[in-house]
C-alpha atoms as a PDB file:
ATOM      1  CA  UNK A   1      11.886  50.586  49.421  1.00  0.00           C
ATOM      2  CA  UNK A   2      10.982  53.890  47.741  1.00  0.00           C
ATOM      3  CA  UNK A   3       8.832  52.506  45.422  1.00  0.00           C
ATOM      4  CA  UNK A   4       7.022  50.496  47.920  1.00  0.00           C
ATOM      5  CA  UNK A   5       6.164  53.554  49.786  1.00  0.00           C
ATOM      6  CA  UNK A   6       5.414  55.273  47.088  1.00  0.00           C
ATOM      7  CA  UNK A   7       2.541  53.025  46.321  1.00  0.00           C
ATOM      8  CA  UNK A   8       1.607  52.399  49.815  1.00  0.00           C
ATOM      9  CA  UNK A   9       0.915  56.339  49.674  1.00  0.00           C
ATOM     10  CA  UNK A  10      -0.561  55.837  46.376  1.00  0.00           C
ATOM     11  CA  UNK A  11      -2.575  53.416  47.652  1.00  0.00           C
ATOM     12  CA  UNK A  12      -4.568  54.964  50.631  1.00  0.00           C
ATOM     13  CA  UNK A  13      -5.406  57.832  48.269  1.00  0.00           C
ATOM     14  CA  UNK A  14      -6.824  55.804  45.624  1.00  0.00           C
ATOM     15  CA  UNK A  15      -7.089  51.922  45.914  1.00  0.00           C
ATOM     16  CA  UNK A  16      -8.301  51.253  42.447  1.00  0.00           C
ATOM     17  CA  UNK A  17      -5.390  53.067  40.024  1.00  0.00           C
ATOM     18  CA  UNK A  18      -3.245  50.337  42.601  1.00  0.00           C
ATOM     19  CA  UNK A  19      -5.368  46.985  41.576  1.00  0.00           C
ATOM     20  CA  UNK A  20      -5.060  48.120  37.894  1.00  0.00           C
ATOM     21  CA  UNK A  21      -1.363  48.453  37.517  1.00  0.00           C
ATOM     22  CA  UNK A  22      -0.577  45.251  39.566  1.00  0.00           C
ATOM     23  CA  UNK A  23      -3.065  43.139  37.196  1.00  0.00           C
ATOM     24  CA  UNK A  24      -3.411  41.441  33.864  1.00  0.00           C
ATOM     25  CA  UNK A  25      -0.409  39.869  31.962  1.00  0.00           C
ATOM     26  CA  UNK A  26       2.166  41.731  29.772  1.00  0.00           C
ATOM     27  CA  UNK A  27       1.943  42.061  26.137  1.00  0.00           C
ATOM     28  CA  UNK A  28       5.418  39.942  26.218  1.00  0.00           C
ATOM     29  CA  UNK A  29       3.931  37.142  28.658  1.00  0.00           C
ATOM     30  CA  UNK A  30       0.535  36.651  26.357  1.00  0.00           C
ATOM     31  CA  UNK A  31       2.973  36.690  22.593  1.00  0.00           C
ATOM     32  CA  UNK A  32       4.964  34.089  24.629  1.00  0.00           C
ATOM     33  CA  UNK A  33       2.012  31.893  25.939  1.00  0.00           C
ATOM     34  CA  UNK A  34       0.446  31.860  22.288  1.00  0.00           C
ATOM     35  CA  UNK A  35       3.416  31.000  20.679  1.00  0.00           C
ATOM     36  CA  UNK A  36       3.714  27.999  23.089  1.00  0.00           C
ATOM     37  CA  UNK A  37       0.340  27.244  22.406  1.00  0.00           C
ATOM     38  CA  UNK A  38       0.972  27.534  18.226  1.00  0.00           C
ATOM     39  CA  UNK A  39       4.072  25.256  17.999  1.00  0.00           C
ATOM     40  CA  UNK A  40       2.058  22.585  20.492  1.00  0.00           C
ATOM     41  CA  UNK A  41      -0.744  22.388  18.332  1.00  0.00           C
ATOM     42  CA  UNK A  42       1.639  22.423  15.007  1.00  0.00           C
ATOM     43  CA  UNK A  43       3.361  19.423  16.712  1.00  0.00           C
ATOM     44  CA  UNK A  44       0.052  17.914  17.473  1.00  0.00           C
ATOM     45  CA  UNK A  45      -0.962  18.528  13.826  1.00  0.00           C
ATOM     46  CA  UNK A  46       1.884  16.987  12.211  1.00  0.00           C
ATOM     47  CA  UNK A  47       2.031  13.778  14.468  1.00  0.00           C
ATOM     48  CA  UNK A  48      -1.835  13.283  13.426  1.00  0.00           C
ATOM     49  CA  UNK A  49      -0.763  13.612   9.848  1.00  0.00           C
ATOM     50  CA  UNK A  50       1.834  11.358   9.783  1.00  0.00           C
ATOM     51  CA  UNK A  51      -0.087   8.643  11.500  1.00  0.00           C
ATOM     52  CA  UNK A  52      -2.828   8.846   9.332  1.00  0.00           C
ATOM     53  CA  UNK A  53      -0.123   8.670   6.355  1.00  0.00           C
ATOM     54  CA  UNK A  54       1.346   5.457   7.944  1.00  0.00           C
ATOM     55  CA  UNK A  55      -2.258   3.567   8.447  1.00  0.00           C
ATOM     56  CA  UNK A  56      -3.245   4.391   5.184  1.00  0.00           C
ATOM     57  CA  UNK A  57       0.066   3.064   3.817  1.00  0.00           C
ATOM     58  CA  UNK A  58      -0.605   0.255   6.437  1.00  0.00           C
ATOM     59  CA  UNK A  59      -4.029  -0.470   5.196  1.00  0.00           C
ATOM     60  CA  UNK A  60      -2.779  -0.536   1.137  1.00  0.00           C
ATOM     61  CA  UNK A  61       0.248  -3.027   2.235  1.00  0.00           C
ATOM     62  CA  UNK A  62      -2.751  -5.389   3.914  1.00  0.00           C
ATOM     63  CA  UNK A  63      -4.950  -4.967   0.712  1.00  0.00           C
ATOM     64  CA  UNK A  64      -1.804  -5.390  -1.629  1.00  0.00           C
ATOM     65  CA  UNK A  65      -1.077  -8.746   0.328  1.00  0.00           C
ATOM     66  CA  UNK A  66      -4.624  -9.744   0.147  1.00  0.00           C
ATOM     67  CA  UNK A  67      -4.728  -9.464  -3.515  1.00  0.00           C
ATOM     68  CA  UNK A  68      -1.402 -11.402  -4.077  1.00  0.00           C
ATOM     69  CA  UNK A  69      -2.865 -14.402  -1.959  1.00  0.00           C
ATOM     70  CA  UNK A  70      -5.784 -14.156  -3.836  1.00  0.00           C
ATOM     71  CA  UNK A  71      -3.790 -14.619  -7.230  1.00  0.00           C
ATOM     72  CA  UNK A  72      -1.574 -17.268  -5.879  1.00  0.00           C
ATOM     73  CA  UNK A  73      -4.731 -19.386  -4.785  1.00  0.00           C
ATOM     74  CA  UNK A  74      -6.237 -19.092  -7.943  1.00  0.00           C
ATOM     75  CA  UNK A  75      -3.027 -20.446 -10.035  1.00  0.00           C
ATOM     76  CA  UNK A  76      -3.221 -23.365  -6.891  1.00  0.00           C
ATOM     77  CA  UNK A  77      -6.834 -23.919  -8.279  1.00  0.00           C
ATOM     78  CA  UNK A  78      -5.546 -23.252 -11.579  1.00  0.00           C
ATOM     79  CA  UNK A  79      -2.973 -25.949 -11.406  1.00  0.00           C
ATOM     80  CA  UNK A  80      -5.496 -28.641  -9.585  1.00  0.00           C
ATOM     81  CA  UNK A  81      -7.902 -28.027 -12.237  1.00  0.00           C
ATOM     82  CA  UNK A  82      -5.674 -28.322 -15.332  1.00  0.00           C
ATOM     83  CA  UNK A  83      -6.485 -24.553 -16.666  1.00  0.00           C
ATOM     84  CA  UNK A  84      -4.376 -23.462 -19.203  1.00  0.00           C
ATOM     85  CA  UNK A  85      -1.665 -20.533 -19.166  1.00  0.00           C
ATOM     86  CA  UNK A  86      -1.135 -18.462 -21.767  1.00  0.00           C
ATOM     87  CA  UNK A  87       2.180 -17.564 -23.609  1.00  0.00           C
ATOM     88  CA  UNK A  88       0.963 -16.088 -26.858  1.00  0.00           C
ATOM     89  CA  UNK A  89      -0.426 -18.296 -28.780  1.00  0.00           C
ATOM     90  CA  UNK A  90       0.947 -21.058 -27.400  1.00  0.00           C
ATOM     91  CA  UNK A  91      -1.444 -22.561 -24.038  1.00  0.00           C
ATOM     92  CA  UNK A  92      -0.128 -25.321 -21.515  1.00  0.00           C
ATOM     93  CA  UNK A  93      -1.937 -26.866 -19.438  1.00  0.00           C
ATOM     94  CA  UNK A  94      -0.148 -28.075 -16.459  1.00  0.00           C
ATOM     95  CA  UNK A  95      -0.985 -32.038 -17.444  1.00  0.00           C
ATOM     96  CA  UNK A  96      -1.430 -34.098 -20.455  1.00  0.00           C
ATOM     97  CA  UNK A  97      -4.250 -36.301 -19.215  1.00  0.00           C
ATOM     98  CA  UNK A  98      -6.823 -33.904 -21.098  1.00  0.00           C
ATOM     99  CA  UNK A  99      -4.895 -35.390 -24.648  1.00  0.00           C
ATOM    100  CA  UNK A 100      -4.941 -31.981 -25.687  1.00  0.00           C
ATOM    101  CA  UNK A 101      -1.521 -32.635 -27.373  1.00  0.00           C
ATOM    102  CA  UNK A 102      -0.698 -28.840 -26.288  1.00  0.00           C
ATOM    103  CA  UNK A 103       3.190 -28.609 -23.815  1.00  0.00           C
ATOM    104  CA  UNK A 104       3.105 -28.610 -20.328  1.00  0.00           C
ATOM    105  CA  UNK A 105       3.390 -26.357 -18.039  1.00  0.00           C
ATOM    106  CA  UNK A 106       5.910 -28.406 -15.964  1.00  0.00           C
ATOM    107  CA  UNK A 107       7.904 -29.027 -19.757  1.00  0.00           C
ATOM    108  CA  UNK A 108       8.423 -25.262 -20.431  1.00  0.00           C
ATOM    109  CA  UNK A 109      10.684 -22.527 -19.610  1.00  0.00           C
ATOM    110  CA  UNK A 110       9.692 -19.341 -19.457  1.00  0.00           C
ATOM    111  CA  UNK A 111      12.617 -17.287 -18.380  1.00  0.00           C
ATOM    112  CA  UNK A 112      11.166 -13.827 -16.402  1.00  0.00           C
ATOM    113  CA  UNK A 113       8.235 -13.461 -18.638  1.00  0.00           C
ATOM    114  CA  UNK A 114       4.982 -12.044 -17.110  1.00  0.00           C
ATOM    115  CA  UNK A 115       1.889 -12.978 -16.980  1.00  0.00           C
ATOM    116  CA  UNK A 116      -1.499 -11.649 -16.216  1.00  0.00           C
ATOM    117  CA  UNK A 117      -4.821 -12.998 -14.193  1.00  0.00           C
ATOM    118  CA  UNK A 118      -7.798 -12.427 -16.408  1.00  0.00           C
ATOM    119  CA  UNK A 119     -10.707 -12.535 -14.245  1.00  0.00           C
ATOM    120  CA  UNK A 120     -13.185 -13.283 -16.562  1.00  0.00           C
ATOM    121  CA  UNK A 121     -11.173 -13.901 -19.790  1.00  0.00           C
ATOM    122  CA  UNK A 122     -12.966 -13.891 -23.336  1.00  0.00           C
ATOM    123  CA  UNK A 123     -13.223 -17.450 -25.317  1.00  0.00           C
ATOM    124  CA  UNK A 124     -10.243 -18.989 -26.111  1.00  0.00           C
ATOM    125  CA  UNK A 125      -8.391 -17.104 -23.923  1.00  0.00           C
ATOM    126  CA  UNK A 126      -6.287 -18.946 -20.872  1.00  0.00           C
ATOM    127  CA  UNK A 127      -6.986 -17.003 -17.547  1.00  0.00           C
ATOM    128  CA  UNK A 128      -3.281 -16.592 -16.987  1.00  0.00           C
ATOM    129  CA  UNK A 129      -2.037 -15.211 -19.800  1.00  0.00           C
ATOM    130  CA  UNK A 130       1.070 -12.743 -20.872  1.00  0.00           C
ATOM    131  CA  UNK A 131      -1.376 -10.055 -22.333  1.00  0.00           C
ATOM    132  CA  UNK A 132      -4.182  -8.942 -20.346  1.00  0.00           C
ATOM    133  CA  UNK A 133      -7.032  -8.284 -22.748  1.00  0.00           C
ATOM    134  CA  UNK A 134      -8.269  -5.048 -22.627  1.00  0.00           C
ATOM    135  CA  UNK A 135      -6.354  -3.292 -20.527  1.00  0.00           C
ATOM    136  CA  UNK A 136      -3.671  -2.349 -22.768  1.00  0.00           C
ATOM    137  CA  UNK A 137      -1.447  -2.248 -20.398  1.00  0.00           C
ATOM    138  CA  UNK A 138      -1.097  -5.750 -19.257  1.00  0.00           C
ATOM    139  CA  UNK A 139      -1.483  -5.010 -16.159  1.00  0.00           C
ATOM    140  CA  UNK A 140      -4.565  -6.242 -13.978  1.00  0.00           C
ATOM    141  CA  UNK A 141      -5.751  -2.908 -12.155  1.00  0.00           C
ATOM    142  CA  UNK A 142      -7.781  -3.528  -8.957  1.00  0.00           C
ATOM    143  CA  UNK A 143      -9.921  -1.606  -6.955  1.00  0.00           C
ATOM    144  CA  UNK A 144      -8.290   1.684  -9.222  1.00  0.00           C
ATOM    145  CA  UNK A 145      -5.105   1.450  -7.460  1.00  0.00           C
ATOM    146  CA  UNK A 146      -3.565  -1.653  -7.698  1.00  0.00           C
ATOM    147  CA  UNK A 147      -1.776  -3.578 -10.187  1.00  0.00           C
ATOM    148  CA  UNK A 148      -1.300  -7.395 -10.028  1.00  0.00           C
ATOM    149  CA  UNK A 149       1.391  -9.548 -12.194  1.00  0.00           C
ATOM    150  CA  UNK A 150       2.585 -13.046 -11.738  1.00  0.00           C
ATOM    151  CA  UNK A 151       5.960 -14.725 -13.219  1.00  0.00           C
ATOM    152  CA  UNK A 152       7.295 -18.273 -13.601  1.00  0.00           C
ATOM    153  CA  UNK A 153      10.333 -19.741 -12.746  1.00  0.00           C
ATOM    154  CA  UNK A 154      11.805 -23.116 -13.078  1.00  0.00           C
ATOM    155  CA  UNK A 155      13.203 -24.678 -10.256  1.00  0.00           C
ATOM    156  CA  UNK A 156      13.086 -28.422 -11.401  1.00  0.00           C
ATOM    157  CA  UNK A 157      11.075 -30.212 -13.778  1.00  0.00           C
ATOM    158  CA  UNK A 158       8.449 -30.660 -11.226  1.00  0.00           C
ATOM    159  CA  UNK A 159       8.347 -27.502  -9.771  1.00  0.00           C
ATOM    160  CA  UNK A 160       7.873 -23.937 -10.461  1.00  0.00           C
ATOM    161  CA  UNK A 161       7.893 -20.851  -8.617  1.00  0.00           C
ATOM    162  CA  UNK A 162       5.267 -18.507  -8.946  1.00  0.00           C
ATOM    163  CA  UNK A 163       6.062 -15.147  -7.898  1.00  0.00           C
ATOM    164  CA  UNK A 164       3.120 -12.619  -7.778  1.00  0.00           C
ATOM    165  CA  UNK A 165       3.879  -8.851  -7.606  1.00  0.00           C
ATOM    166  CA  UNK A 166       0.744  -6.283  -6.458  1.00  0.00           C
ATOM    167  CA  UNK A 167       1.815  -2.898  -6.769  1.00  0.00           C
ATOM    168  CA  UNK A 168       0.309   1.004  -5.820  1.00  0.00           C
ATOM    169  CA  UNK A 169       1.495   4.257  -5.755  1.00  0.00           C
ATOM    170  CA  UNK A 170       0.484   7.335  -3.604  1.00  0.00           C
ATOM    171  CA  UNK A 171       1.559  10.719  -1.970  1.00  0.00           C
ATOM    172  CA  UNK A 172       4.813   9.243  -0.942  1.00  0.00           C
ATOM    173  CA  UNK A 173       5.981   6.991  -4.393  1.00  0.00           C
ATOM    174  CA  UNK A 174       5.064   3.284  -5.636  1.00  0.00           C
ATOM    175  CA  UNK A 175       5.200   0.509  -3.592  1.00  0.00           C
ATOM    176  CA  UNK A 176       5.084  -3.129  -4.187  1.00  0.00           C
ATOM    177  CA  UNK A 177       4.208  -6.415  -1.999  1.00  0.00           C
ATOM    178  CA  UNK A 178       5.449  -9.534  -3.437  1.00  0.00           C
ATOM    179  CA  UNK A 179       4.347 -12.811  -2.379  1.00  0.00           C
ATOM    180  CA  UNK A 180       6.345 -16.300  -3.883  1.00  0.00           C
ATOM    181  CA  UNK A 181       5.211 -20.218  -3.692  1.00  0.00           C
ATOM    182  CA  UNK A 182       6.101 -22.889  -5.761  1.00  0.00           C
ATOM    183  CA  UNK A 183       3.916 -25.546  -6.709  1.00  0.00           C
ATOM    184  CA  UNK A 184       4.563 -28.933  -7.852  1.00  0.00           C
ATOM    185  CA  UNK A 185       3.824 -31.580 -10.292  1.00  0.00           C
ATOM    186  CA  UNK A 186       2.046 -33.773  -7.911  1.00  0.00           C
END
């Protein structure tokens, strides 16, 4: 009650030293308020981020995928067309109605071996093959990120399994889509 007199007192003598100690925010109130604002935009910030991280991871899994239909459709072609594969210098075709007196495809075992699509492969070279040619790595880069490789496996004499693996790497490690069919001696 003092106080309030006090300024009531204050108040009639000079209104304006009144208005300018009831106004305005603390020092404590405005460090408080900006902090508030600082960790909401941080949170904001870092929730952007991350869901930028996760389409573009997104995005990479969809191209990977794409890629790894792409190569099993073009061993399905592969197959209907009688196009050889490669196992070094040894090609089978995946029929013997060519009489190329070369093994079959669907009369060999190749264990886990890999083997590479060669887009445009040189003369005398099978387009699936177990060395890519000049790459020296084997490996079948795409776009500059991606790496395509296909294996075989027997299931029965008639059938194989084709498994095709399309792998990247960025910020967050490798990753790898793989994509299986089998296809049969039809």
């Amino acid at each position: 009650m003092f106080e309030l007199i006090k300024a009531e007192q204050f108040m009639k003598h000079n209104p304006l030293q009144v208005l300018k100690l009831e106004s305005g925010q603390s020092l404590l109130e405005i460090t408080v308020a900006l902090s508030v604002a600082a960790i909401a935009i941080g949170a904001l910030t870092i929730t952007t981020l991350i869901g930028l991280k996760n389409s573009q991871f997104s995005q990479n899994q969809v191209l990977a995928t794409k890629y790894g239909q792409e190569e099993l459709e073009i061993i399905r072609s592969m197959r209907d067309r009688n196009i050889c594969v490669q196992s070094g210098s040894v090609k089978y075709f995946w029929n013997d109605s060519d009489l190329t007196l070369q093994p079959t495809l669907w009369g060999s075992d190749f264990g886990s071996q890999t083997f590479y699509l060669v887009s445009n492969p040189p003369d005398g070279v099978c387009q699936l093959t177990d060395v890519a040619p000049g790459t020296g790595t084997g490996e079948l880069a795409l776009a500059n990120k991606f790496k395509r490789t296909a294996s075989i496996i027997n299931i029965s004499a008639d059938q194989k399994k084709f498994t095709v693996k399309v792998a990247w790497s960025d910020s967050s490690g490798t990753h790898q889509s793989n994509l299986e069919t089998i296809l049969s001696n039809y």
